[in-house]
N, C-alpha and C. Protein backbone atom coordinates (compact mmCIF):
# COMPACT_ATOMS: atom_id res chain seq x y z
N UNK A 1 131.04 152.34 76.74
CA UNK A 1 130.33 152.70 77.95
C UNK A 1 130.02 154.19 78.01
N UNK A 2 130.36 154.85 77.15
CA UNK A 2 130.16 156.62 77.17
C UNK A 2 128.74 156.94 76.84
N UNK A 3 128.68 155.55 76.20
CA UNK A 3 126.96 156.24 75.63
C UNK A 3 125.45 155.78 76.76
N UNK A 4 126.16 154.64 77.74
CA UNK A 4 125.33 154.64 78.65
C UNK A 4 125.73 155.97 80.47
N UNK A 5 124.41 155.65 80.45
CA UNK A 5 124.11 157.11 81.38
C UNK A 5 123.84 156.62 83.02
N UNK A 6 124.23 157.28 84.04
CA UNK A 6 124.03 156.91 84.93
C UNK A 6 122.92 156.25 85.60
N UNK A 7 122.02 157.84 84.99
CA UNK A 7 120.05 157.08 85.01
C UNK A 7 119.70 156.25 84.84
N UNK A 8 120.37 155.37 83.82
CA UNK A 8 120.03 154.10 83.00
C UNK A 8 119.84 152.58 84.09
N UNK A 9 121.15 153.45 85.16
CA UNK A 9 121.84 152.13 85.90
C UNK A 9 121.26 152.46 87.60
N UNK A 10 121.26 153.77 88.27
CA UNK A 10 120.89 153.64 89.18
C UNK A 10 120.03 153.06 89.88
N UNK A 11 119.79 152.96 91.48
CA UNK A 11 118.97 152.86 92.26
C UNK A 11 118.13 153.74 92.31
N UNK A 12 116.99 153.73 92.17
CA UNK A 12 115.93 155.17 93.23
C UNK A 12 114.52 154.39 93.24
N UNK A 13 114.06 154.48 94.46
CA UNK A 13 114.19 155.83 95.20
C UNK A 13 115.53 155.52 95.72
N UNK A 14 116.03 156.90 96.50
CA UNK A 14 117.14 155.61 98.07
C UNK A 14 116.23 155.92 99.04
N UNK A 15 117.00 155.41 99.91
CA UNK A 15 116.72 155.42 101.05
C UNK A 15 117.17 156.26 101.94
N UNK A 16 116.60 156.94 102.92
CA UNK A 16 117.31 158.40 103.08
C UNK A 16 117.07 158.27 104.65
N UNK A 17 117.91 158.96 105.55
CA UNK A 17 117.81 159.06 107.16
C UNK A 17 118.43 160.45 107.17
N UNK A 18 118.24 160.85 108.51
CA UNK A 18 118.57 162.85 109.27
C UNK A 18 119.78 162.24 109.75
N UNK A 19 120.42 163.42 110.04
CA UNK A 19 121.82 163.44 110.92
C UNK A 19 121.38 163.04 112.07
N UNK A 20 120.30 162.65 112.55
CA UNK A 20 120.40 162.02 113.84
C UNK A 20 119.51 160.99 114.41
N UNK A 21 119.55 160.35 112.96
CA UNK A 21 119.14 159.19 113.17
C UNK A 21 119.98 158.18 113.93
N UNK A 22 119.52 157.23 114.92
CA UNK A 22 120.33 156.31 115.15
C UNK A 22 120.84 155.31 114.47
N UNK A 23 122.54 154.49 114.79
CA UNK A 23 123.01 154.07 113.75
C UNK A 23 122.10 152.82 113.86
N UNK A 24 121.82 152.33 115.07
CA UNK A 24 121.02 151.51 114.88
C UNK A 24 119.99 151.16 113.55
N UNK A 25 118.74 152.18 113.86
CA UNK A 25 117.82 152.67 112.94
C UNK A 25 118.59 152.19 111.82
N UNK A 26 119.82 153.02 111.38
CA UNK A 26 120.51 153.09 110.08
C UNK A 26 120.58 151.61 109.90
N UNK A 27 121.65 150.99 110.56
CA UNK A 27 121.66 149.67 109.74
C UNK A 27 120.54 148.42 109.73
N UNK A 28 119.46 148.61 110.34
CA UNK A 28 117.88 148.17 110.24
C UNK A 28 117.43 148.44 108.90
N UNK A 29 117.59 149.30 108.46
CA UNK A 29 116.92 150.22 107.12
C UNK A 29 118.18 149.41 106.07
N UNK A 30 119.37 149.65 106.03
CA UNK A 30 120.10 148.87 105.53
C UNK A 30 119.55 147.34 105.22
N UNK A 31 120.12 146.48 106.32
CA UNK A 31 119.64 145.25 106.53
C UNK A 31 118.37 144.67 105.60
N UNK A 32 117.10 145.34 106.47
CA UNK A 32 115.74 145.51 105.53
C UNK A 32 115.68 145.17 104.39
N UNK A 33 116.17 146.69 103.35
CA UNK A 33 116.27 146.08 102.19
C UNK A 33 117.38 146.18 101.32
N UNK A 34 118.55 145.63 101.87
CA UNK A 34 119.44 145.19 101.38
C UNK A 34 120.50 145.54 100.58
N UNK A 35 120.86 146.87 101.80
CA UNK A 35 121.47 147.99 100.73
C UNK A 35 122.58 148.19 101.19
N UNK A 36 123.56 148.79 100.91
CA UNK A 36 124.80 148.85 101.32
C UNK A 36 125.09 149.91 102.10
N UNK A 37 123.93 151.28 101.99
CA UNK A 37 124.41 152.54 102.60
C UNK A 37 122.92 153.38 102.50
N UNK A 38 123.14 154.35 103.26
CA UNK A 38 121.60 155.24 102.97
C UNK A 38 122.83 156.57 103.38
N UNK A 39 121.47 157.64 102.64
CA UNK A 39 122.17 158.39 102.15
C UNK A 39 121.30 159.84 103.44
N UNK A 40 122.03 160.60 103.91
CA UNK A 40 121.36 161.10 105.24
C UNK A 40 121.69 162.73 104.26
N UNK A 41 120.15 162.94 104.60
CA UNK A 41 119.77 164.19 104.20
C UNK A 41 119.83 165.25 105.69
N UNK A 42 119.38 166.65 105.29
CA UNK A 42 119.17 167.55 106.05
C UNK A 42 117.84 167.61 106.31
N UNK A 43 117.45 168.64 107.19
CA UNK A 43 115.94 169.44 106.97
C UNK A 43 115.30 169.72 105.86
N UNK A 44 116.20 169.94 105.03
CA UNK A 44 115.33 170.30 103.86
C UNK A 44 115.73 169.53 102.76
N UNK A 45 116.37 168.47 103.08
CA UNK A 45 116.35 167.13 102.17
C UNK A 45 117.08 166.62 101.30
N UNK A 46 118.33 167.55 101.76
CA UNK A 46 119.33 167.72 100.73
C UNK A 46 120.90 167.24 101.37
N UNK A 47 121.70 166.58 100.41
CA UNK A 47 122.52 165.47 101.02
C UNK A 47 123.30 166.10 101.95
N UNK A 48 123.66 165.41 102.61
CA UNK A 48 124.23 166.33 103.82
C UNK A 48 125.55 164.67 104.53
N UNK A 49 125.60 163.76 103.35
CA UNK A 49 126.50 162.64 103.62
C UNK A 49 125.70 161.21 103.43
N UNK A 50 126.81 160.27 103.86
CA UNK A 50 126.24 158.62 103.23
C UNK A 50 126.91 158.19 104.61
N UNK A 51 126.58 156.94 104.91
CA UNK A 51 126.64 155.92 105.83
C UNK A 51 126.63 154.90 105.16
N UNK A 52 127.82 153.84 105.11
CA UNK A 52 127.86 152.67 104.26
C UNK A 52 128.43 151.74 105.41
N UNK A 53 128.01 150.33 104.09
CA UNK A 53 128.47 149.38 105.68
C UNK A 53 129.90 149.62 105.88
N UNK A 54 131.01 149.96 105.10
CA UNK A 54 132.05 150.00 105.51
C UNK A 54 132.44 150.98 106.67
N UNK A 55 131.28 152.17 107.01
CA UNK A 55 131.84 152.64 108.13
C UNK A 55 131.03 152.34 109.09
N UNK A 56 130.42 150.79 109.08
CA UNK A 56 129.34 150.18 110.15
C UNK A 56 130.85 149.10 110.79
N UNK A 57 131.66 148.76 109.47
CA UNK A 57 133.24 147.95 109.83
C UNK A 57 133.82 148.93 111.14
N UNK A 58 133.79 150.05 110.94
CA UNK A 58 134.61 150.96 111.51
C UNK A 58 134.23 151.08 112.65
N UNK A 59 132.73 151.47 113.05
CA UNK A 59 132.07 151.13 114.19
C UNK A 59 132.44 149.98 115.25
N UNK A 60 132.34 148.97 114.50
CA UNK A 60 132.52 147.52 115.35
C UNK A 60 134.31 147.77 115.23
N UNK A 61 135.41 147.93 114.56
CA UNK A 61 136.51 147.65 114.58
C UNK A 61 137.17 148.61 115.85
N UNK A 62 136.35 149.53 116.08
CA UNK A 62 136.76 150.74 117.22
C UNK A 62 135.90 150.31 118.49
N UNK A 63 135.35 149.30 118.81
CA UNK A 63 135.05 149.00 120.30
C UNK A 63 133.05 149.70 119.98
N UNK A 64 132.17 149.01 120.90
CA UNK A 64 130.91 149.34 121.27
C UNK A 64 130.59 150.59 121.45
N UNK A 65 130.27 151.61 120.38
CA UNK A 65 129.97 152.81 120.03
C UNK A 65 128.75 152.69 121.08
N UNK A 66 128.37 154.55 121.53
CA UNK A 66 127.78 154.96 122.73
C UNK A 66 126.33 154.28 121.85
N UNK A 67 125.47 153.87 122.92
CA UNK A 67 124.06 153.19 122.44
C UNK A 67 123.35 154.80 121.81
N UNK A 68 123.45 155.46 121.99
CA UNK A 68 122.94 156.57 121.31
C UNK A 68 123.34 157.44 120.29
N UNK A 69 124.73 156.95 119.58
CA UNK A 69 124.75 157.10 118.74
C UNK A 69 123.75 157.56 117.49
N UNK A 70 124.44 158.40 116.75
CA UNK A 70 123.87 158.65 115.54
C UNK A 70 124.76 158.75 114.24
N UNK A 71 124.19 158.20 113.20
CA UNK A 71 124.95 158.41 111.90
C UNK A 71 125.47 159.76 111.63
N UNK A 72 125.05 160.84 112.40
CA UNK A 72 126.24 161.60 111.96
C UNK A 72 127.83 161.92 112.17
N UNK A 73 127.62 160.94 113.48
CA UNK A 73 129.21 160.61 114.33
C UNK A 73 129.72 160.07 113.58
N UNK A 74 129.32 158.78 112.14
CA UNK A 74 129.75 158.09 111.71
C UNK A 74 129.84 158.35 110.06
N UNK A 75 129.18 158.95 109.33
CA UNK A 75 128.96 159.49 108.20
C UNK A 75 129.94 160.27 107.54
N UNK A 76 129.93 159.93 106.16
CA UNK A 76 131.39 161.10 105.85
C UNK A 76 130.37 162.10 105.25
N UNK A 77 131.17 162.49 105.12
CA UNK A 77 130.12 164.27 104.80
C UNK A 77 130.90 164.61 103.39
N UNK A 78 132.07 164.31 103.39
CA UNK A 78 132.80 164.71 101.83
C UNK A 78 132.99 163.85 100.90
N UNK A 79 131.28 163.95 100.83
CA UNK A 79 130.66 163.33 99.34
C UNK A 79 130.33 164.05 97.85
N UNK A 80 130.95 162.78 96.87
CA UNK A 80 131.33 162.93 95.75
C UNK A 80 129.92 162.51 95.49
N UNK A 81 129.68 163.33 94.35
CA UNK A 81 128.12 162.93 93.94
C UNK A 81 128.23 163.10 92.40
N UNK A 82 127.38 162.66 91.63
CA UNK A 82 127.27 162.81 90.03
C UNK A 82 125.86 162.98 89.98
N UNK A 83 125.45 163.31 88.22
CA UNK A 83 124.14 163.51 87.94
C UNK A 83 123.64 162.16 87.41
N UNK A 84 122.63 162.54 86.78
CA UNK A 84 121.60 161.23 86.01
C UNK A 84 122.50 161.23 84.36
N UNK A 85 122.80 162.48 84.25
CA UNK A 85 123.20 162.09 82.67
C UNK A 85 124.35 162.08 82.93
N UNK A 86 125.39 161.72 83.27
CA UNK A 86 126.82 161.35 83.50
C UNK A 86 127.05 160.50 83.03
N UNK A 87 128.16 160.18 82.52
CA UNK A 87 128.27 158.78 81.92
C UNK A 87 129.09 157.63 83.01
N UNK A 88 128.74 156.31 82.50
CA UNK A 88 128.62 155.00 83.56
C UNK A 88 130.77 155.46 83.97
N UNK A 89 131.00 155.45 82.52
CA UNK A 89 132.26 155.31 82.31
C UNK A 89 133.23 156.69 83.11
N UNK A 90 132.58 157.54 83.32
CA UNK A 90 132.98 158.76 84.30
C UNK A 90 133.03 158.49 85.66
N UNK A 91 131.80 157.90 85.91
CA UNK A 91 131.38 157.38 87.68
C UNK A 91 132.12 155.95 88.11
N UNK A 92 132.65 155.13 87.04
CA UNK A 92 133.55 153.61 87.21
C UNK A 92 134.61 154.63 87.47
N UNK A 93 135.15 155.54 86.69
CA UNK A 93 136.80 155.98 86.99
C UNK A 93 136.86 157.29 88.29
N UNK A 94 135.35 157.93 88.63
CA UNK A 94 135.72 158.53 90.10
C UNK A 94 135.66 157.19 90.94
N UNK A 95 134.81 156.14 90.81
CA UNK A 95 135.02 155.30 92.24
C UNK A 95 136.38 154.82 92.50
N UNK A 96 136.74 154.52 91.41
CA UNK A 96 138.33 153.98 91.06
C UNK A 96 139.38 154.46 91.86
N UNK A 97 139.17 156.05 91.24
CA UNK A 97 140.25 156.81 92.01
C UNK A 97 139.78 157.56 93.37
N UNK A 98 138.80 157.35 93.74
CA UNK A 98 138.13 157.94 95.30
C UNK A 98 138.37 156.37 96.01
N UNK A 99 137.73 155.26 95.93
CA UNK A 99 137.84 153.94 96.09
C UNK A 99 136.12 153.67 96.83
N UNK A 100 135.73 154.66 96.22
CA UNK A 100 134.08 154.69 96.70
C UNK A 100 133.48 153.15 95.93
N UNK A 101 132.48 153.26 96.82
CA UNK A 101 131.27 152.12 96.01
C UNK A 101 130.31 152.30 96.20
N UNK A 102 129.62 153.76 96.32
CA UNK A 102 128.38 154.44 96.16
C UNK A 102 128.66 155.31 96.12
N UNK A 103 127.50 156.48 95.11
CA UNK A 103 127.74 157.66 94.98
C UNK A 103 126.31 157.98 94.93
N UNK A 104 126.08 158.97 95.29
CA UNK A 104 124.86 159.58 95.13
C UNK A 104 124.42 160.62 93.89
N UNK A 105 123.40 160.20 93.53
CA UNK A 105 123.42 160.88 92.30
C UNK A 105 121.88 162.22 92.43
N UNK A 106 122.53 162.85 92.08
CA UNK A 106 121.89 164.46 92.55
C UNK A 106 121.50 164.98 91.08
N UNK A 107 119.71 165.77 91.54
CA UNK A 107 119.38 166.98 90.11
C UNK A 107 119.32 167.78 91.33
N UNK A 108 120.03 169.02 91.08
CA UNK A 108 120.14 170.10 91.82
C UNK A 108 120.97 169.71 93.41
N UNK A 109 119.84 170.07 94.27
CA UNK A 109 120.58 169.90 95.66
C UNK A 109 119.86 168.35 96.05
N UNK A 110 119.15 167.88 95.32
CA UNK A 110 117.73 166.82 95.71
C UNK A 110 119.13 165.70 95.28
N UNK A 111 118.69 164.33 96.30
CA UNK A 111 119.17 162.84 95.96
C UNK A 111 117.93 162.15 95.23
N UNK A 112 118.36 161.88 94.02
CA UNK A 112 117.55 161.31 93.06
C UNK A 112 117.44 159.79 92.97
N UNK A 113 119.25 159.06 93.42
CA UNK A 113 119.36 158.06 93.18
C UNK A 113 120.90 157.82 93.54
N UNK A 114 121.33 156.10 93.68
CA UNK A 114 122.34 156.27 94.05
C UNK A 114 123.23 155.24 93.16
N UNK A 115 124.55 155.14 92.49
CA UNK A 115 124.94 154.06 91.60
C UNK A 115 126.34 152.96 92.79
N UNK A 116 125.91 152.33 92.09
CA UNK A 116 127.21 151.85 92.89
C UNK A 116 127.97 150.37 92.03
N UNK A 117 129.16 150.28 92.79
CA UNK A 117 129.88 149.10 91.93
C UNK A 117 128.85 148.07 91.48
N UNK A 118 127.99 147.77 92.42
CA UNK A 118 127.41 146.61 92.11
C UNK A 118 126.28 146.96 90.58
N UNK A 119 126.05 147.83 90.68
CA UNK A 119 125.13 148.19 89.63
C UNK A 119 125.57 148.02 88.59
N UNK A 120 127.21 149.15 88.13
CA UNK A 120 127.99 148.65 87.39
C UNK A 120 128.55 147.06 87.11
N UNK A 121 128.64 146.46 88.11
CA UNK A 121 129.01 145.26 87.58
C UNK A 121 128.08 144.10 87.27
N UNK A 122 126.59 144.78 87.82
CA UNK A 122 125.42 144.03 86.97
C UNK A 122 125.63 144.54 85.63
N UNK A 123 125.44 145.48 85.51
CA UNK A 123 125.68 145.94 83.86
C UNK A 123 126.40 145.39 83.07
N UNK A 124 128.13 145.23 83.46
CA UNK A 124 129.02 144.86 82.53
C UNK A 124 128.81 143.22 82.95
N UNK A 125 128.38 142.54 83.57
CA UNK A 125 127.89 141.30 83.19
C UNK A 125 127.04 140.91 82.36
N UNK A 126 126.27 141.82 81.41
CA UNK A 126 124.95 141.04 81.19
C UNK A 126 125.44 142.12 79.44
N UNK A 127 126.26 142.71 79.51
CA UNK A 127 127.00 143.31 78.00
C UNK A 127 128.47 143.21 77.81
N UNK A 128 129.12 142.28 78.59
CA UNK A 128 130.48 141.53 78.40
C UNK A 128 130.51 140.09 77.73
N UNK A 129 131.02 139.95 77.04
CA UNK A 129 131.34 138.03 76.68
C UNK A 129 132.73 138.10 77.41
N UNK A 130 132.78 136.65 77.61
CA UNK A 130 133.49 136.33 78.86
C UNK A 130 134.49 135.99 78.53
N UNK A 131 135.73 136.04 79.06
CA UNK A 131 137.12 136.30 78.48
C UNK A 131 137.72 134.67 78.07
N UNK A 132 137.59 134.70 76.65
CA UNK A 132 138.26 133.32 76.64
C UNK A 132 139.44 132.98 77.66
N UNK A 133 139.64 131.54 77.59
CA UNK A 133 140.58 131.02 78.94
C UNK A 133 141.29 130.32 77.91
């Protein structure tokens, strides 16, 4: 897996929302097309945190958040990000040990694209033989 590259496997475009977008909005855009998280930029377009459904769990598990809410009430901001040429096998062992399942993948300050478990585990399905039983 060292010799495949993140680029190879990501998502892009993503899908991107402001710090004050509503979470609403947010999980519409989610929902839509079928994504697990969008990735909320600044003014000038540069990551500034992710919103995943797991902290849409968190939302509903803490009682009817104010109707005006915005993803930045809800967003973590201390995001782990990788590049395009990273290897698959670098970004499987930060999610591992962060317990992430998206990462955003950055050239410079710009979100290029985003990888996530599922990507990886399309991958190692379709270049694994299956474990004798």
């Amino acid at each position: 897996m060292d010799d495949v590259f993140v680029g190879s496997l990501m998502s892009s475009p993503v899908h991107t929302v402001s710090n004050d977008t509503s979470l609403q909005n947010a999980g519409e855009i989610m929902r839509e097309h079928e994504i697990g998280s969008v990735i909320v930029v600044n003014d000038r377009d540069h990551l500034a945190g992710i919103l995943t459904a797991t902290d849409f769990i968190h939302v509903v598990a803490e009682g009817d958040p104010d109707p005006t809410a915005t993803v930045a009430t809800f967003m973590s901001t201390d995001v782990i990000t990788t590049t395009a040429s990273e290897s698959i096998q670098t970004v499987a062992d930060l999610m591992i040990d962060h317990g992430f399942d998206h990462i955003p993948v950055v050239d410079e300050e710009a979100v290029i694209g985003v990888i996530t478990t599922t990507d990886l585990t399309a991958y190692l399905s379709t270049t694994q033989d299956p474990s004798p039983t």
